[in-house]
Protein backbone atom coordinates (compact mmCIF):
# COMPACT_ATOMS: atom_id res chain seq x y z
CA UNK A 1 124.57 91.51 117.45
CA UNK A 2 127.76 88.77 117.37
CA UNK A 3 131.11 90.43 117.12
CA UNK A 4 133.63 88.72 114.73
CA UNK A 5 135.00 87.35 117.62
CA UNK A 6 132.50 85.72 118.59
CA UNK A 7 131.40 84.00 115.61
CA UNK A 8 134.77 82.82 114.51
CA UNK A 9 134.88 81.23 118.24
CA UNK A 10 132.08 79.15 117.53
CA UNK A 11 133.35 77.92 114.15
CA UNK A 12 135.38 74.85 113.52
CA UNK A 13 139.15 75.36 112.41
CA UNK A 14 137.55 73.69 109.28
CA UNK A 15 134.79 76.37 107.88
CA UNK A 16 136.11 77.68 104.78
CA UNK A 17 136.08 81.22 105.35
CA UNK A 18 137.01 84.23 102.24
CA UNK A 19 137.54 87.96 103.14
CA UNK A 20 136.97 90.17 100.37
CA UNK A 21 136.23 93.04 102.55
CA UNK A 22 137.71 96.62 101.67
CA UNK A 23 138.18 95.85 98.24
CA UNK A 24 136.74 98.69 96.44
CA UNK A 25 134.07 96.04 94.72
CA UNK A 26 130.53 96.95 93.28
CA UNK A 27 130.75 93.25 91.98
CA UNK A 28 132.55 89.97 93.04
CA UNK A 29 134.84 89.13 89.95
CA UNK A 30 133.27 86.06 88.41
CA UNK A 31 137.17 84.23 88.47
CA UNK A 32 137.14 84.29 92.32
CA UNK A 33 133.77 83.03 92.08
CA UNK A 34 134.61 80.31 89.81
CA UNK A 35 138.06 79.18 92.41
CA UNK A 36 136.07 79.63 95.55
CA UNK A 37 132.45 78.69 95.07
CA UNK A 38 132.51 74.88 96.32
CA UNK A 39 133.83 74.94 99.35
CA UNK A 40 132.97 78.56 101.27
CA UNK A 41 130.80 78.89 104.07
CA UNK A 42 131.64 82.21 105.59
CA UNK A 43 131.83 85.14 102.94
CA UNK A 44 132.80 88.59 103.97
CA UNK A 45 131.99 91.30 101.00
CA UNK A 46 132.01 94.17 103.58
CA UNK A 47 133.04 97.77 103.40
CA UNK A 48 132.05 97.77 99.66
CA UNK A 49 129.99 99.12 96.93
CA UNK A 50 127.66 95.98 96.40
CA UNK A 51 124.57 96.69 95.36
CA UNK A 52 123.50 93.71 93.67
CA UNK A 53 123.95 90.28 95.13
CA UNK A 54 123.09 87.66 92.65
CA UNK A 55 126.56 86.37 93.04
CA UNK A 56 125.54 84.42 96.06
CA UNK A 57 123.94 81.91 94.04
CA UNK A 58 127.13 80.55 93.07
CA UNK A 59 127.90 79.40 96.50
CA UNK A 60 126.33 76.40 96.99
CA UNK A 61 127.28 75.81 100.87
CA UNK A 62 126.75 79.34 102.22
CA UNK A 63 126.07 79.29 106.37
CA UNK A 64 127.15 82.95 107.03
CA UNK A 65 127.70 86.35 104.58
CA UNK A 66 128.55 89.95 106.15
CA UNK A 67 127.44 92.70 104.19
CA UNK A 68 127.68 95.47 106.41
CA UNK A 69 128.40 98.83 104.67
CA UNK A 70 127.36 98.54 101.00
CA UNK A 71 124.98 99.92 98.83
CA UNK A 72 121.84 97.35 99.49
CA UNK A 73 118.34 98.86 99.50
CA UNK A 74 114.63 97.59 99.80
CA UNK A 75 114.54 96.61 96.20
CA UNK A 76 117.65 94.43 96.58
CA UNK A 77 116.55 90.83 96.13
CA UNK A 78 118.67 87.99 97.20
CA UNK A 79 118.70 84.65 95.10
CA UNK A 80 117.63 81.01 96.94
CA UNK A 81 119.88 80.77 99.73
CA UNK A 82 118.78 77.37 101.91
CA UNK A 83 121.54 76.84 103.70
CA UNK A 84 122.22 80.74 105.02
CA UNK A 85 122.35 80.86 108.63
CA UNK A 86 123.50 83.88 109.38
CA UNK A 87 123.21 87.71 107.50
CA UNK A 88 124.67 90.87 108.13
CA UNK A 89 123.13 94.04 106.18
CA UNK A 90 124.35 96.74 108.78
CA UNK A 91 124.63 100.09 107.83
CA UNK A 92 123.35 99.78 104.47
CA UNK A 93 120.59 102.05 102.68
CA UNK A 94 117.36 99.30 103.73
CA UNK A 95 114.92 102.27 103.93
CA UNK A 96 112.03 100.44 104.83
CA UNK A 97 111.05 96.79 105.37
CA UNK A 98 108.85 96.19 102.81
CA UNK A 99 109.32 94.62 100.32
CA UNK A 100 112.93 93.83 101.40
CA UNK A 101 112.31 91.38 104.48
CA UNK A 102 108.98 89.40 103.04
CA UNK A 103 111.41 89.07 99.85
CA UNK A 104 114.45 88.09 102.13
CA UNK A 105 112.36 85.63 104.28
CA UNK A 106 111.73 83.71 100.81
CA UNK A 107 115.15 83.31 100.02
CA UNK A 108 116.83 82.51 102.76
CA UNK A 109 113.66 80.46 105.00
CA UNK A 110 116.35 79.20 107.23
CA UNK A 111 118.03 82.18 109.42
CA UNK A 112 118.85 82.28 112.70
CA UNK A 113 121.04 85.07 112.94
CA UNK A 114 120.12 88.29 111.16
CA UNK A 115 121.25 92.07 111.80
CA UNK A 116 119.83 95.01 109.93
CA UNK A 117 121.07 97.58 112.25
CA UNK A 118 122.26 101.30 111.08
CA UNK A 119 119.32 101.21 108.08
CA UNK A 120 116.32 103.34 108.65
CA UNK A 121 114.14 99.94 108.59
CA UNK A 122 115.72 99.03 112.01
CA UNK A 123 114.73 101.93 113.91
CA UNK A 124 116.78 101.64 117.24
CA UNK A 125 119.13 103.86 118.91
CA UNK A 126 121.07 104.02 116.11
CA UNK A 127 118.91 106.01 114.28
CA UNK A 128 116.41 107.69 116.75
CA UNK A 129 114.03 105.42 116.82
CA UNK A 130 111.83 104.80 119.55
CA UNK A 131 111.50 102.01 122.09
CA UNK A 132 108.03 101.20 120.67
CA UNK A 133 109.19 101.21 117.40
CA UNK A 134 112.23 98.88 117.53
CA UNK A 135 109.65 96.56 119.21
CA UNK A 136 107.10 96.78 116.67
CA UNK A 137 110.04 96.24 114.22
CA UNK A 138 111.20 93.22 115.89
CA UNK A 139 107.96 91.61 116.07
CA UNK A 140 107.78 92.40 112.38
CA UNK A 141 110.97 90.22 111.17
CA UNK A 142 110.24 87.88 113.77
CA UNK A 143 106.70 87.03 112.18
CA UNK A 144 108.37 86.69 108.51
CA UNK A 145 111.38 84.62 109.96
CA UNK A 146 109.93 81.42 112.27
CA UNK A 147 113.78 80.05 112.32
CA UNK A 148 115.43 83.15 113.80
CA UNK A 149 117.07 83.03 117.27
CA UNK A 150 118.82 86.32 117.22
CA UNK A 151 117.96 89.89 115.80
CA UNK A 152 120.58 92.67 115.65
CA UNK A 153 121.84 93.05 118.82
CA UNK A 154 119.51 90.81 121.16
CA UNK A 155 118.20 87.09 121.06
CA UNK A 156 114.68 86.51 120.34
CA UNK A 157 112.69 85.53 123.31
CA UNK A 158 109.76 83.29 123.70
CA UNK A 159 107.47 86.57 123.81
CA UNK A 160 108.36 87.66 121.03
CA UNK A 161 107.71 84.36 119.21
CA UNK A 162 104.19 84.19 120.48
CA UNK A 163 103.18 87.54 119.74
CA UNK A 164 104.94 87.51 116.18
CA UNK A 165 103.08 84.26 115.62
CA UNK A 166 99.49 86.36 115.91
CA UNK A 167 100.85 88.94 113.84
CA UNK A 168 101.80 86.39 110.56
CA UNK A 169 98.63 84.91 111.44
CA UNK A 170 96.83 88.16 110.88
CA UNK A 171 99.45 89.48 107.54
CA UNK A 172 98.84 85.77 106.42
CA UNK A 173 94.57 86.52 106.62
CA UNK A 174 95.09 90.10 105.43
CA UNK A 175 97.05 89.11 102.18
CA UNK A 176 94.13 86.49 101.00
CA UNK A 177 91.49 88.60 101.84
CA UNK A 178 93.50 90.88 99.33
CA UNK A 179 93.64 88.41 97.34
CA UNK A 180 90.04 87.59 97.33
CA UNK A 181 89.01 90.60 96.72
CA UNK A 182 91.31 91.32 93.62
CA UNK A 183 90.08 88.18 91.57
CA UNK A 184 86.20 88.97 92.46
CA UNK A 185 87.34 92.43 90.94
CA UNK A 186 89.35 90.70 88.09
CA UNK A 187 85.88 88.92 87.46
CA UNK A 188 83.76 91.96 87.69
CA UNK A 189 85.93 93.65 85.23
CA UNK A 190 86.07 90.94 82.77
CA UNK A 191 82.01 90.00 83.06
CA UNK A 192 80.62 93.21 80.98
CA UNK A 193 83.45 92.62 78.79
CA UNK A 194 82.32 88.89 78.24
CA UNK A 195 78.69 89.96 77.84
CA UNK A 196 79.61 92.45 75.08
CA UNK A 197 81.50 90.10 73.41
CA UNK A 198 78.43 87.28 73.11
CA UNK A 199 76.12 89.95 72.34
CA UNK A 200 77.94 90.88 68.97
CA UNK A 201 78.35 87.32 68.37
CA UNK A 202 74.68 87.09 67.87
């Protein structure tokens, strides 16, 4: 993972950066939306009690937002976010990765940078998780996230594009064989039901 540092390094002196980290906040107050919305790329809502980020999609210009220590879980769902480069979500209560990263991956299609560490759907060192299973993990977000360059605390390497490639290739087959099978089942269902119905209509 980036430090601070590192990322404020790389940033021209003219990114319009707000801090509104430490504040106690389970919501970002809709005037400091309404001042601050055109023009900030870099939002810090850290070290809160956010929960619910719908907020976002007032700002329109959005390349990095740290999140790290709030109250996000797999059910949180983040609005259309194009422009997002870079997401923080350490240390929040992401229990597993369904269906927060297949959501995630929708809304924000363009990440490079993402870091879920300290939740239990990162399992790392952190945590206790095993070698095995931060690798399986990684492969995981890597397959729902084609633009990513870095997860948590190491770059992506070509490996681990090619193998994550199979692996959406196979979750892409699995979900319209499911999908198949549900409206031949939809069909079945409604067939007896149709049959019924024209036999009273005689």
């Amino acid at each position: 993972m980036c430090s601070r540092g590192t990322l404020q390094s790389l940033r021209p002196k003219s990114i319009r950066q707000l801090s509104l980290a430490y504040e106690d906040l389970s919501s970002v107050p809709y005037d400091l939306i309404e001042k601050h919305t055109p023009d900030v790329q870099v939002l810090d809502v850290s070290h809160n009690h956010i929960r619910d980020v719908k907020f976002l999609s007032h700002f329109e210009v959005l390349d990095t937002v740290i999140l790290d220590h709030n109250l996000l879980n797999c059910l949180t769902a983040f609005p259309l976010l194009p422009s997002l480069r870079c997401l923080w979500v350490n240390f929040n209560r992401i229990l597993s990765p369904t269906p927060f990263l297949p959501s995630l991956a929708r809304s924000c299609p363009n990440l490079r940078h993402l870091s879920l560490m300290g939740n239990e759907a990162a399992p790392s060192y952190l945590n206790g998780g095993s070698q095995q299973d931060n690798a399986n993990y990684r492969l995981y977000v890597i397959a729902n996230f084609p633009m990513l360059t870095f997860l948590d605390d190491a770059p992506v390497t070509a490996a681990e594009r090619r193998q994550a490639i199979v692996i959406k290739q196979h979750i892409d087959d699995m979900v319209h064989l499911n999908q198949a099978n549900l409206t031949r089942n939809s069909l079945r269902s409604v067939q007896p039901q149709l049959a019924h119905s024209s036999a009273s209509s005689q």
